[in-house]
C-alpha atoms as a PDB file:
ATOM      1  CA  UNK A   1       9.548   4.654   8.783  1.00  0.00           C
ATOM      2  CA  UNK A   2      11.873   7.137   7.418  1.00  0.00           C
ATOM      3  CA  UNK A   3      11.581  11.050   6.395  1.00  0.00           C
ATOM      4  CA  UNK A   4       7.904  11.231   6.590  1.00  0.00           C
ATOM      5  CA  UNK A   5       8.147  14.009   8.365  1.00  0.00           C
ATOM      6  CA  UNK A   6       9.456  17.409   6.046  1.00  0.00           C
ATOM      7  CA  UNK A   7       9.768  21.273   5.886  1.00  0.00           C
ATOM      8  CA  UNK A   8      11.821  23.162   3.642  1.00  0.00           C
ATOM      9  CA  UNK A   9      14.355  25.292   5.383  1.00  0.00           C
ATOM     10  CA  UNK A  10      18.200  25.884   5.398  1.00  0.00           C
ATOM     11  CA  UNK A  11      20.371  23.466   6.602  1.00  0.00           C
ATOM     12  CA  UNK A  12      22.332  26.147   8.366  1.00  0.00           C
ATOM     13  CA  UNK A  13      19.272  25.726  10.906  1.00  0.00           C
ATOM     14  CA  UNK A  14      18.834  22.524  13.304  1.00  0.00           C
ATOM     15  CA  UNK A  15      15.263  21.894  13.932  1.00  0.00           C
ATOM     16  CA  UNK A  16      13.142  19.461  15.767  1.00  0.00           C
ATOM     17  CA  UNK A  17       9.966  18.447  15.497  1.00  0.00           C
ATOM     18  CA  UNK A  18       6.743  17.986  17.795  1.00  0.00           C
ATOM     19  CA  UNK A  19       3.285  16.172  16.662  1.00  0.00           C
ATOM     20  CA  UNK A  20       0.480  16.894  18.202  1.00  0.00           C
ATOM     21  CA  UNK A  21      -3.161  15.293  17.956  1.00  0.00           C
ATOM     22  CA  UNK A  22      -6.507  17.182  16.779  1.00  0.00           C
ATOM     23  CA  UNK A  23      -7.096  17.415  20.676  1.00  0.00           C
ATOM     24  CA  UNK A  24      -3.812  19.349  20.741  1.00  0.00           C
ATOM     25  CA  UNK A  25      -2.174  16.839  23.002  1.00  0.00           C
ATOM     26  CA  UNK A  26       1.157  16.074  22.233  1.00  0.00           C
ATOM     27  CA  UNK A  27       2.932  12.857  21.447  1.00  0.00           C
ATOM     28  CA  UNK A  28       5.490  11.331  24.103  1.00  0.00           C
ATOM     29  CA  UNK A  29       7.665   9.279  22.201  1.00  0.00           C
ATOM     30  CA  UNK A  30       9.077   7.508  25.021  1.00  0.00           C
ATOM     31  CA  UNK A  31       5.632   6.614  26.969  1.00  0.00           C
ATOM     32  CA  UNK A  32       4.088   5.773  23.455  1.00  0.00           C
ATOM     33  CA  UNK A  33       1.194   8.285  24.366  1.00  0.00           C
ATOM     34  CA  UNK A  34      -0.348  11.638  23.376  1.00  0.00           C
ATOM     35  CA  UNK A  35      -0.359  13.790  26.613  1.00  0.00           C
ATOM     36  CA  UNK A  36      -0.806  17.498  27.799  1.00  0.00           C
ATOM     37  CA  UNK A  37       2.707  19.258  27.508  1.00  0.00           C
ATOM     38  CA  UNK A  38       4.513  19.153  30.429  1.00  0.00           C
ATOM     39  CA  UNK A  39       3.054  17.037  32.403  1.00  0.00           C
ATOM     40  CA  UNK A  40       5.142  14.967  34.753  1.00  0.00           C
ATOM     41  CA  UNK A  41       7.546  17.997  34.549  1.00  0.00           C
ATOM     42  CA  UNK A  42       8.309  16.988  31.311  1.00  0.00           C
ATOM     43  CA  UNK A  43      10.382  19.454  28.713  1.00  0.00           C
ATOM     44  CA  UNK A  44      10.443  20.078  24.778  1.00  0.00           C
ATOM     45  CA  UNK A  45      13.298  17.431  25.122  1.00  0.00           C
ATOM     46  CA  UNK A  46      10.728  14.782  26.141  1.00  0.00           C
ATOM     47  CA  UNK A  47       8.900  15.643  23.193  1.00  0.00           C
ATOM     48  CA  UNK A  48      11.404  16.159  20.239  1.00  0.00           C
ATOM     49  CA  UNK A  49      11.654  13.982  17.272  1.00  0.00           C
ATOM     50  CA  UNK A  50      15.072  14.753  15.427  1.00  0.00           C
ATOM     51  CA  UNK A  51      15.250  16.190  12.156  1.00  0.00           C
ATOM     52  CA  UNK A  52      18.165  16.045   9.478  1.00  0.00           C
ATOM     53  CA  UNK A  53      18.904  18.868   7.092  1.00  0.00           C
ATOM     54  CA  UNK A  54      19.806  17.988   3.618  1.00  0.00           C
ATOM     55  CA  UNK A  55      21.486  19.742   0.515  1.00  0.00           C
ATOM     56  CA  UNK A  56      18.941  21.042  -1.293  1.00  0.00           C
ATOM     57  CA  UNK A  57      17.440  22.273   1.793  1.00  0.00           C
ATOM     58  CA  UNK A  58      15.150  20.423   2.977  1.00  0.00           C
ATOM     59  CA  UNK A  59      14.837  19.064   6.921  1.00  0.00           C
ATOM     60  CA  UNK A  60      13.575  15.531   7.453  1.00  0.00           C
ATOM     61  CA  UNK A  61      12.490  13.613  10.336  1.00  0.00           C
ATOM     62  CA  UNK A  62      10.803  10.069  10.782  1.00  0.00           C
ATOM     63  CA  UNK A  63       7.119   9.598  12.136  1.00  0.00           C
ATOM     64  CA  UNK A  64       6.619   7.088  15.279  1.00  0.00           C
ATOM     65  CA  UNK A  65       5.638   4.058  13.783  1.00  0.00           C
ATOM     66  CA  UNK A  66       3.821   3.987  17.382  1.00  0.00           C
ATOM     67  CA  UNK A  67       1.513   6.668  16.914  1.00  0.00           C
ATOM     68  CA  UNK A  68      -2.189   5.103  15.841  1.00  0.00           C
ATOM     69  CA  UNK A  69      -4.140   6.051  12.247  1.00  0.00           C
ATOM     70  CA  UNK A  70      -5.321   9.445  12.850  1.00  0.00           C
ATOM     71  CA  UNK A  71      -5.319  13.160  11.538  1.00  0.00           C
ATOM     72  CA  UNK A  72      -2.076  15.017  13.418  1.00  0.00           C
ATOM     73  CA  UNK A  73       0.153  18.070  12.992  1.00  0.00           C
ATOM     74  CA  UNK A  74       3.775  18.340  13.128  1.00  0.00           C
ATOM     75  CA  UNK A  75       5.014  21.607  13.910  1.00  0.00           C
ATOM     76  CA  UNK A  76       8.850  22.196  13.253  1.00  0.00           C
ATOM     77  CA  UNK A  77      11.080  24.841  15.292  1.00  0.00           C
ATOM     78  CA  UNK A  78      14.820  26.025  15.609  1.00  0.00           C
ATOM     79  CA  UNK A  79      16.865  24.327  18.508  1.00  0.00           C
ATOM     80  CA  UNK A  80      18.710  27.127  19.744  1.00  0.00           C
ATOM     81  CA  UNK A  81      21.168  24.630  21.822  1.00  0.00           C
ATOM     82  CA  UNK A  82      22.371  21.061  21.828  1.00  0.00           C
ATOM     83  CA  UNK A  83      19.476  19.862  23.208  1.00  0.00           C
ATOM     84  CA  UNK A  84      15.745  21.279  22.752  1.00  0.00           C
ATOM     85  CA  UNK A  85      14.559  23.843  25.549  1.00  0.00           C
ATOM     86  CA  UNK A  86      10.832  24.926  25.875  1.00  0.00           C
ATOM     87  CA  UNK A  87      11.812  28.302  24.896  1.00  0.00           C
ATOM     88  CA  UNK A  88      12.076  27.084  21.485  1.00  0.00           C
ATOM     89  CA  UNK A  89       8.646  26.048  21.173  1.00  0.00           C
ATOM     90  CA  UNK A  90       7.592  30.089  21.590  1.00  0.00           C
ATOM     91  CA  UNK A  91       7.052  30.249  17.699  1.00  0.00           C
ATOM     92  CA  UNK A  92       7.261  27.556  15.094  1.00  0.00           C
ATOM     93  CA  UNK A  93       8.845  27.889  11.993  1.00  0.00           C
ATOM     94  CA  UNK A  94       6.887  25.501  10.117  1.00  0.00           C
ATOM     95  CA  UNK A  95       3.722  23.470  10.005  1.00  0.00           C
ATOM     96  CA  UNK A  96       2.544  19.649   8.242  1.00  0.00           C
ATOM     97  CA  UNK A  97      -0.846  18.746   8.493  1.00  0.00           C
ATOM     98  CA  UNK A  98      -0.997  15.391   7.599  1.00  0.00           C
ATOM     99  CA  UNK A  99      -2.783  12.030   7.607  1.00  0.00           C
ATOM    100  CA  UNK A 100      -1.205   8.938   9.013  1.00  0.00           C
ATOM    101  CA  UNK A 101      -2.336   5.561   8.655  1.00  0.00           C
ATOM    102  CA  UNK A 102       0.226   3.744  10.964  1.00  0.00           C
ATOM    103  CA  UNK A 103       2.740   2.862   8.269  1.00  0.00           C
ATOM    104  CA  UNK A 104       2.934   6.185   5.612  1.00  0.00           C
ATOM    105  CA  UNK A 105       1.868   9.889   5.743  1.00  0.00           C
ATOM    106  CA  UNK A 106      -0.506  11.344   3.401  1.00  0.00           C
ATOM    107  CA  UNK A 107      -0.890  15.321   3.383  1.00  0.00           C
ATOM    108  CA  UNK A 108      -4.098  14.664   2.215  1.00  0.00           C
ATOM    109  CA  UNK A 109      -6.164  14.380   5.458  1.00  0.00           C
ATOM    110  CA  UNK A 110      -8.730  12.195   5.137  1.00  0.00           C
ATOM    111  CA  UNK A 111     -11.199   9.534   7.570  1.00  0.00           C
ATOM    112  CA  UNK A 112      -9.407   6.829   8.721  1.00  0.00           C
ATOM    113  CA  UNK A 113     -12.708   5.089   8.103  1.00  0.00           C
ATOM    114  CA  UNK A 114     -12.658   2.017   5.489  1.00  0.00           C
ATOM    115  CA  UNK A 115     -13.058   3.296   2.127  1.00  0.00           C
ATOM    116  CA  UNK A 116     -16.627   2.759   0.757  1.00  0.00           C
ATOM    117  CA  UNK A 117     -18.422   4.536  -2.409  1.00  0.00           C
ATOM    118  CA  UNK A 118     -20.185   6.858  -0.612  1.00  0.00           C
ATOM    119  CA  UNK A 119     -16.496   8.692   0.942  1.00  0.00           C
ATOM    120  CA  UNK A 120     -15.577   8.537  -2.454  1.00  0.00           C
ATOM    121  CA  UNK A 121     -18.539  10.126  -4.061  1.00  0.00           C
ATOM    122  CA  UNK A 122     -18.344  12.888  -0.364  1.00  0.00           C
ATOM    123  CA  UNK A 123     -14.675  13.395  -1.855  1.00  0.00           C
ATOM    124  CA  UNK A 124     -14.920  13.863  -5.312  1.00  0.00           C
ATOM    125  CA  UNK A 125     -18.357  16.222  -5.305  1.00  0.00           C
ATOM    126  CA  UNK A 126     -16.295  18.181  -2.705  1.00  0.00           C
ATOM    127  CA  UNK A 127     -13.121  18.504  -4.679  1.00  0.00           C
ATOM    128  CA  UNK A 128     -14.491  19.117  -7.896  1.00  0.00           C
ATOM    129  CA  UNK A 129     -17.510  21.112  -6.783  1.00  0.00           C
ATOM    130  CA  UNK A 130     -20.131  18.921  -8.145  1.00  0.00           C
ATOM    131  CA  UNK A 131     -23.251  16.893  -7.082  1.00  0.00           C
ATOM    132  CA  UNK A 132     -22.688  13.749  -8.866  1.00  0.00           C
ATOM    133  CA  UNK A 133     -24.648  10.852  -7.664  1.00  0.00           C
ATOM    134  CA  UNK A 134     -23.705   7.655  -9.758  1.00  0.00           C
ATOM    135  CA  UNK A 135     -19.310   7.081  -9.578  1.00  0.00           C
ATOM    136  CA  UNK A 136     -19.751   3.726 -10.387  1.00  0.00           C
ATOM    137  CA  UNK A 137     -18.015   3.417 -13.399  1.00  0.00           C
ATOM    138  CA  UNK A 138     -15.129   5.378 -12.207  1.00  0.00           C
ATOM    139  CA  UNK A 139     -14.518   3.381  -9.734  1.00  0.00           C
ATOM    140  CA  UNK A 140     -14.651   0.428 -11.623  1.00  0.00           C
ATOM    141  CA  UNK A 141     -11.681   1.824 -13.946  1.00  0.00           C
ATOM    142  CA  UNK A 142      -9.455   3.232 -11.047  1.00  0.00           C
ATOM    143  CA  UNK A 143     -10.024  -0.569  -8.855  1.00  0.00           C
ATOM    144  CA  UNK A 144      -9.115  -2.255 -12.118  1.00  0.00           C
ATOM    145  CA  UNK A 145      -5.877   0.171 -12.873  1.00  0.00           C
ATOM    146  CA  UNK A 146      -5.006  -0.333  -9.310  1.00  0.00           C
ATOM    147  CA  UNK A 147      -5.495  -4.733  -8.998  1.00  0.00           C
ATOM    148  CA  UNK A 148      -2.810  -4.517 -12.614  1.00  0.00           C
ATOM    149  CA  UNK A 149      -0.418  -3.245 -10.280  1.00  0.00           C
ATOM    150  CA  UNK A 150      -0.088  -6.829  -8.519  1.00  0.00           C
ATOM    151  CA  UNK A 151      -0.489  -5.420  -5.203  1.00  0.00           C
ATOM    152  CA  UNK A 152      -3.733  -7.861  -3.995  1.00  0.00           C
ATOM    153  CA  UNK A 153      -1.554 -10.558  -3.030  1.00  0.00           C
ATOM    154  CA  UNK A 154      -4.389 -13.768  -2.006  1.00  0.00           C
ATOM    155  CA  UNK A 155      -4.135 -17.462  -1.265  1.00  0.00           C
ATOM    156  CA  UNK A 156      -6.203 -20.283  -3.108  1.00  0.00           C
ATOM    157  CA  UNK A 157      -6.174 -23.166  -1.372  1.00  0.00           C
ATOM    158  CA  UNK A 158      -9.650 -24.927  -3.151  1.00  0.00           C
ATOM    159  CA  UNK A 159      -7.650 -26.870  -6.035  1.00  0.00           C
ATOM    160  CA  UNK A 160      -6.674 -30.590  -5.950  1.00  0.00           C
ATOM    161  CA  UNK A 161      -3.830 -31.848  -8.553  1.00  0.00           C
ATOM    162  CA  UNK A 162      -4.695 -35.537  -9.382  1.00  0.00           C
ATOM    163  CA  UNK A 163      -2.499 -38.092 -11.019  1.00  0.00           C
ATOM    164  CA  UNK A 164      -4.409 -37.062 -14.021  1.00  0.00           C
ATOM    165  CA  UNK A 165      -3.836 -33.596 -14.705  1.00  0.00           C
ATOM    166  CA  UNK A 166       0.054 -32.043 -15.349  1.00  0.00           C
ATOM    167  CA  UNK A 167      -2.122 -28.513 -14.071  1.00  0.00           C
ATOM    168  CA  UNK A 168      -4.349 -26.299 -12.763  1.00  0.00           C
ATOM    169  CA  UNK A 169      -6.441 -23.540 -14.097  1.00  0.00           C
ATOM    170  CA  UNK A 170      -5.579 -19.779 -12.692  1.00  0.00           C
ATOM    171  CA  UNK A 171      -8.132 -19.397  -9.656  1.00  0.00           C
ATOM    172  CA  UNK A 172     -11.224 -17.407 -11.011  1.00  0.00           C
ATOM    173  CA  UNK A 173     -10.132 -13.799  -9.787  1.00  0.00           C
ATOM    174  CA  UNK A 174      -6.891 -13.921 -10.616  1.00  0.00           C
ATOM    175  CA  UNK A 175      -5.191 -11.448 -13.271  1.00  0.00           C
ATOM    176  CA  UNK A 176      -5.200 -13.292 -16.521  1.00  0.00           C
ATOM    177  CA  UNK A 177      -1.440 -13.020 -17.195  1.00  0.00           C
ATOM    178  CA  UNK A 178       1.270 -15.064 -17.222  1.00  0.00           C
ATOM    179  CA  UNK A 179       3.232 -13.578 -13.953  1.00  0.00           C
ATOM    180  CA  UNK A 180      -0.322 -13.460 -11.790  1.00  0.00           C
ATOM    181  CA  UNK A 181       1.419 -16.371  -9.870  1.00  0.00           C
ATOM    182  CA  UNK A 182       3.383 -15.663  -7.203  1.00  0.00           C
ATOM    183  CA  UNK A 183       4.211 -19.018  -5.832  1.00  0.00           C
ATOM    184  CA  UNK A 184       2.881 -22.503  -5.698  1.00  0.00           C
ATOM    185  CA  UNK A 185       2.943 -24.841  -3.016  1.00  0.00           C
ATOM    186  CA  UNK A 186       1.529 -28.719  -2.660  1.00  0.00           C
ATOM    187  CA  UNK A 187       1.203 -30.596   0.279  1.00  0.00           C
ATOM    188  CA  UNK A 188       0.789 -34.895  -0.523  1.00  0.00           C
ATOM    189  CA  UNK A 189      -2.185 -37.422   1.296  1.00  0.00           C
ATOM    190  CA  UNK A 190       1.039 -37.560   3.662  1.00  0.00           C
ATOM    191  CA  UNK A 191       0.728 -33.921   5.273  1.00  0.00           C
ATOM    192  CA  UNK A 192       4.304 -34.418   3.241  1.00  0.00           C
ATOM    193  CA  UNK A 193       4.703 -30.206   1.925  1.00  0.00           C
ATOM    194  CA  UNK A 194       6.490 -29.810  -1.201  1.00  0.00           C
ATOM    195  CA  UNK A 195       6.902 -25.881  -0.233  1.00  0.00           C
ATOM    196  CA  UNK A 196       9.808 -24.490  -2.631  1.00  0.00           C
ATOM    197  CA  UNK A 197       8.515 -25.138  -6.620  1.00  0.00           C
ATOM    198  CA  UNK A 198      10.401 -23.465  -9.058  1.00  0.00           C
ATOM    199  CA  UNK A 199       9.546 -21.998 -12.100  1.00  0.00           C
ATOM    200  CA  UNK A 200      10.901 -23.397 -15.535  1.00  0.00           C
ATOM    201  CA  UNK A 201      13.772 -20.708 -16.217  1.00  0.00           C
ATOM    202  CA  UNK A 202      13.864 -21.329 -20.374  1.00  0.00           C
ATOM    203  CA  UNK A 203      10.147 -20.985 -20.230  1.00  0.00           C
ATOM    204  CA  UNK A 204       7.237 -22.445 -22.523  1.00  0.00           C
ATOM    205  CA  UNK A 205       9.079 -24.227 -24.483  1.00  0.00           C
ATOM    206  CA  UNK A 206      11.722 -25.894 -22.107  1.00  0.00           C
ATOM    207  CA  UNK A 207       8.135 -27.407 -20.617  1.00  0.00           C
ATOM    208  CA  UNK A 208       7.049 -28.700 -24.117  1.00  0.00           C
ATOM    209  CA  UNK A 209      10.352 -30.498 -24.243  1.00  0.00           C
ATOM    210  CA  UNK A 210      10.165 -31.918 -20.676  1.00  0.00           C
ATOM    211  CA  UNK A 211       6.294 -32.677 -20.669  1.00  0.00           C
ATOM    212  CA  UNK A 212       6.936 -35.562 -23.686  1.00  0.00           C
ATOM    213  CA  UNK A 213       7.938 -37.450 -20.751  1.00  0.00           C
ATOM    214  CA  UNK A 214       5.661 -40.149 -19.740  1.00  0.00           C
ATOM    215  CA  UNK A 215       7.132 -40.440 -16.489  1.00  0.00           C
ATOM    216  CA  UNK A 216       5.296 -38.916 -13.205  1.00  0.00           C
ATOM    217  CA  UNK A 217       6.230 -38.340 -10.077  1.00  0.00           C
ATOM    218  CA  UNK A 218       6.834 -35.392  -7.397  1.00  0.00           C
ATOM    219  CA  UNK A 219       6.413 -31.979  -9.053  1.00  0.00           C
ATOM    220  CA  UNK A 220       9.080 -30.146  -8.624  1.00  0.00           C
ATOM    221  CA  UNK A 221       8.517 -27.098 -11.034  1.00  0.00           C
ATOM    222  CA  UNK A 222       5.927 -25.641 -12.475  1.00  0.00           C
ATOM    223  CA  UNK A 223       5.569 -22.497 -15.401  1.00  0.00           C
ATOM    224  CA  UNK A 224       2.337 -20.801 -16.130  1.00  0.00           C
ATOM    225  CA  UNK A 225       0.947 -20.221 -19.558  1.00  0.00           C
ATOM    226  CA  UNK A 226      -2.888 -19.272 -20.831  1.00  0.00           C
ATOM    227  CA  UNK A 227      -3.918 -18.885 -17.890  1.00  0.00           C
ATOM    228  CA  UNK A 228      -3.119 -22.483 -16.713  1.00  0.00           C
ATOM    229  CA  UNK A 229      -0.631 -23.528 -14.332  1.00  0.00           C
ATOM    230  CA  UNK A 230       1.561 -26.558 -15.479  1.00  0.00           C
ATOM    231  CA  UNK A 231       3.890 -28.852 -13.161  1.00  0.00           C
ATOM    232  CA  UNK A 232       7.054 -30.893 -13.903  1.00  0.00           C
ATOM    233  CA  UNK A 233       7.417 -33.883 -13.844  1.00  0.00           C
ATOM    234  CA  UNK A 234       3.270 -34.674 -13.810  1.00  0.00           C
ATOM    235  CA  UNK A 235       1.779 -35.768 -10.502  1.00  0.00           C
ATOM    236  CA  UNK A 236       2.236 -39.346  -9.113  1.00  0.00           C
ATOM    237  CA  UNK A 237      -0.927 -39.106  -7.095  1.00  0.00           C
ATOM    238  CA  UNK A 238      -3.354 -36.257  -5.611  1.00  0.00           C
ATOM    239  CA  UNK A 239      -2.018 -32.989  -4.171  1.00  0.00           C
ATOM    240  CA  UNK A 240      -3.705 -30.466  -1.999  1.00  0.00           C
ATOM    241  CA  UNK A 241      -2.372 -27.110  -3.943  1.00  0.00           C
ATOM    242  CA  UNK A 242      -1.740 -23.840  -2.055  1.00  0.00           C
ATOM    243  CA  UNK A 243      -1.273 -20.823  -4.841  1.00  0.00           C
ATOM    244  CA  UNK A 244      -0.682 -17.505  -3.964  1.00  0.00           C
ATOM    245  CA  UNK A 245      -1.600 -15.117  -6.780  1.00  0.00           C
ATOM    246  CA  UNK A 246      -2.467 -11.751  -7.683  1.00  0.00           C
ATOM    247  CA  UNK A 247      -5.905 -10.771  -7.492  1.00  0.00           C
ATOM    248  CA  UNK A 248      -8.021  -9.195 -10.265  1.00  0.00           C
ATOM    249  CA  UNK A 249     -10.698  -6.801  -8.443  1.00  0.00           C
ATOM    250  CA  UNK A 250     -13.953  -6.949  -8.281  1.00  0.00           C
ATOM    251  CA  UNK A 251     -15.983  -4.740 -10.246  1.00  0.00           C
ATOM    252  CA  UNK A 252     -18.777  -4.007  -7.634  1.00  0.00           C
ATOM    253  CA  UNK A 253     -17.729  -0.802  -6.362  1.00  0.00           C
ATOM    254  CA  UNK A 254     -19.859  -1.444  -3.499  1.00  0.00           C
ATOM    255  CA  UNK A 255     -16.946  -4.281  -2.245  1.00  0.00           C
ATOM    256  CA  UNK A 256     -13.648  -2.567  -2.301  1.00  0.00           C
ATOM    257  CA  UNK A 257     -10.483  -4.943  -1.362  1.00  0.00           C
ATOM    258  CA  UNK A 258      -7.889  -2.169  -0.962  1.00  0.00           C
ATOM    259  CA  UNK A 259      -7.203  -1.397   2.718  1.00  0.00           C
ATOM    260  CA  UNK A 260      -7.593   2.184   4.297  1.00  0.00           C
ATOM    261  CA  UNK A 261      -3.548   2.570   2.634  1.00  0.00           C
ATOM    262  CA  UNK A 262      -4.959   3.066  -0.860  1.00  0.00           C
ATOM    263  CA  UNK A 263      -7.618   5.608  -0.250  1.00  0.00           C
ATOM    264  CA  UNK A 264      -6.036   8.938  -1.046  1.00  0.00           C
ATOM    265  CA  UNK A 265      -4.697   6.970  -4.287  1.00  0.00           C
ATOM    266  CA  UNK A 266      -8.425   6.005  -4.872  1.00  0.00           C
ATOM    267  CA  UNK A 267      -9.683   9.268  -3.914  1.00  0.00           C
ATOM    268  CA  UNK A 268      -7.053  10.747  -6.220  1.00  0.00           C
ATOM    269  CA  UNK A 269      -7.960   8.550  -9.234  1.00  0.00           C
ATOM    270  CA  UNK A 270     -12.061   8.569  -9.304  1.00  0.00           C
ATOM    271  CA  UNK A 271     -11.379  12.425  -8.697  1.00  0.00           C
ATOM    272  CA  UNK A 272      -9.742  11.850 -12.491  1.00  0.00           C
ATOM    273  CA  UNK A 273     -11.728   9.928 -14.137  1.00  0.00           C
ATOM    274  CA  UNK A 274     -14.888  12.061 -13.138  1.00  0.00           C
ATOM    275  CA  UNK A 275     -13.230  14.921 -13.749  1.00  0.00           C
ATOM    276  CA  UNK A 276     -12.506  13.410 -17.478  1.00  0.00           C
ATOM    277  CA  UNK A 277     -16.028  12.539 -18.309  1.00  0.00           C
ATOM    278  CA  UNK A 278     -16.866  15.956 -17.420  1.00  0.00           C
ATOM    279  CA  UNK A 279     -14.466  17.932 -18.697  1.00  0.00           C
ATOM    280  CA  UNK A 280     -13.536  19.598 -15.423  1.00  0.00           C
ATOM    281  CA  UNK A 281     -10.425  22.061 -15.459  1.00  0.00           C
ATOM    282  CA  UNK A 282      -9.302  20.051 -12.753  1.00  0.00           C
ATOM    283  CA  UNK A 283      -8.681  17.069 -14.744  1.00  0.00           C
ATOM    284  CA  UNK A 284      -4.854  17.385 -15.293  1.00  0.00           C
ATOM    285  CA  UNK A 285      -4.335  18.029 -11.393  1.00  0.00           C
ATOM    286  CA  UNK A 286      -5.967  15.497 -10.103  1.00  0.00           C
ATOM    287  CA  UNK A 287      -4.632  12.988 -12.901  1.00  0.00           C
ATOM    288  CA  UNK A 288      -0.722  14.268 -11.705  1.00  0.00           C
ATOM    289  CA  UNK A 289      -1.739  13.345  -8.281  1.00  0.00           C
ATOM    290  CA  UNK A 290      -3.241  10.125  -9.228  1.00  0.00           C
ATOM    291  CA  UNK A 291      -0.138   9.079 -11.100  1.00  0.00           C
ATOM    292  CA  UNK A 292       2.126  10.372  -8.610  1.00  0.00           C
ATOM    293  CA  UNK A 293       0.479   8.605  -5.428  1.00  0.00           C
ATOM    294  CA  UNK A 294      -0.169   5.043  -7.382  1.00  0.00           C
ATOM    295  CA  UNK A 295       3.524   5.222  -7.762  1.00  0.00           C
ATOM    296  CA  UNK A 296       4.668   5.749  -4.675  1.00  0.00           C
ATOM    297  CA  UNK A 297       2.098   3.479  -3.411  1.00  0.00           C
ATOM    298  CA  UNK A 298       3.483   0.715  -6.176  1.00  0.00           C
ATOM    299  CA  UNK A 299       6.743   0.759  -4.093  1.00  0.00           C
ATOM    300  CA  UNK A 300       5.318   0.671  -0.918  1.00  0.00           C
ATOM    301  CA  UNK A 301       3.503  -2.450  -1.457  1.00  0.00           C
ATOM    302  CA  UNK A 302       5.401  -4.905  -3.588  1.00  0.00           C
END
């Protein structure tokens, strides 16, 4: 990863950075472990993850992509030579607390539990100083916001194209749109895989033009349209179909699909949306930090 880790301080300054479990052990980069400092007569050097000044200033450095899902602080300090002493470690100029999940940071620290409706409902009654009982709806809302982002990428591999059909219905939780399908592959009675479809570039109406055809063979395109999935030329005999499509959520907010990645950004969002129904000061915070994390979390993912 890159930058994760950040303080705000001149660039005149060269810093380094240390990260340190809730035990207060700190993290060896090259033995891949958290440890007690100085063991093996090991020095601040051992220890130091680089950081980079930039204009603006503002010091970045990049978190271990080694270091497990867990609750840590970073602690930043001044390197008073070329390379990091222990001396420098006497006072820190800086602190992060932050959450890592083993692939991006979150300042929001959190359980690296799996997100469930009761952590939500512990998060939002804590943030917004309430004692609601019944989130359901509001997570219903934010799961359904997040699956139109195109991020629950699935495979359906249940359908069978015959020599009678020229397509296949969108699988039943897929988003009803025309660019829910990522990519289609078919595979013959031979094991023979037909693994690289493309999709009509002209569109809708380029397949009305081809489809007059009576002529069927190997599909070698296909373009999707109300909710169906149609191939070019029509099938010459039965195909096993592999699709790979984005998935609508489902709206039991007792079955949540999103992986522990998402949960600030659902945190963040059913925080909102209670915070809307009742008219909570709050509500324009938490719906900046809602917006703000389901972007970044939009790049991240697709």
């Amino acid at each position: 990863m890159a930058g994760e880790l950040k303080l705000n301080w001149p660039i005149t300054d060269t810093l380094f950075t240390c990260v340190f479990n809730t035990a207060g052990k700190i993290w060896y980069p090259t033995g891949q472990a958290f440890e007690t400092f100085g063991i093996s007569s090991r020095t601040a050097s051992n220890y130091a993850i680089v950081m980079t000044g930039y204009t603006g200033g503002i010091q970045l450095g990049d978190m271990d992509t080694n270091i497990p899902a867990g609750n840590y602080i970073a602690l930043f300090y001044i390197r008073s030579t070329s390379t990091p002493l222990d001396a420098d470690m006497a006072d820190s100029v800086g602190k992060q607390d932050l959450y890592w999940t083993g692939s991006i940071v979150s300042t929001e620290i959190v359980s690296a539990s799996p997100i469930t409706k009761a952590s939500i409902l512990t998060f939002v009654n804590s943030r917004l100083n309430r004692s609601e009982t019944d989130i359901d709806e509001s997570i219903k809302i934010v799961l359904g916001d997040l699956s139109a982002l195109k991020t629950l990428l699935v495979e359906d591999t249940s359908q069978s194209l015959t020599i009678s059909d020229n397509y296949l219905p969108y699988p039943s939780d897929a988003l009803m749109d025309d660019h829910s399908i990522k990519s289609v592959k078919l595979t013959d009675s031979s094991d023979y895989v037909i693994d690289a479809l493309k999709v009509i570039e002209d569109g809708w109406p380029e397949y009305l033009i081809l489809s007059r055809t009576t002529e069927r063979s190997v599909p070698q395109q296909y373009i999707t349209n109300a909710n169906r999935i149609y191939f070019d030329p029509a099938p010459n005999g039965t195909y096993a179909a592999s699709i790979w499509y984005f998935k609508r959520h489902s709206e039991d907010p007792d079955d949540i699909d999103f992986d522990i990645d998402w949960k600030n950004t659902i945190y963040f969002g059913v925080t909102a949306e209670v915070a809307l129904h009742r008219k909570v000061p709050a509500l324009e915070m938490w719906t900046a930090r809602y917006e703000r994390e389901k972007q970044r979390m939009k790049l991240i993912k697709q």
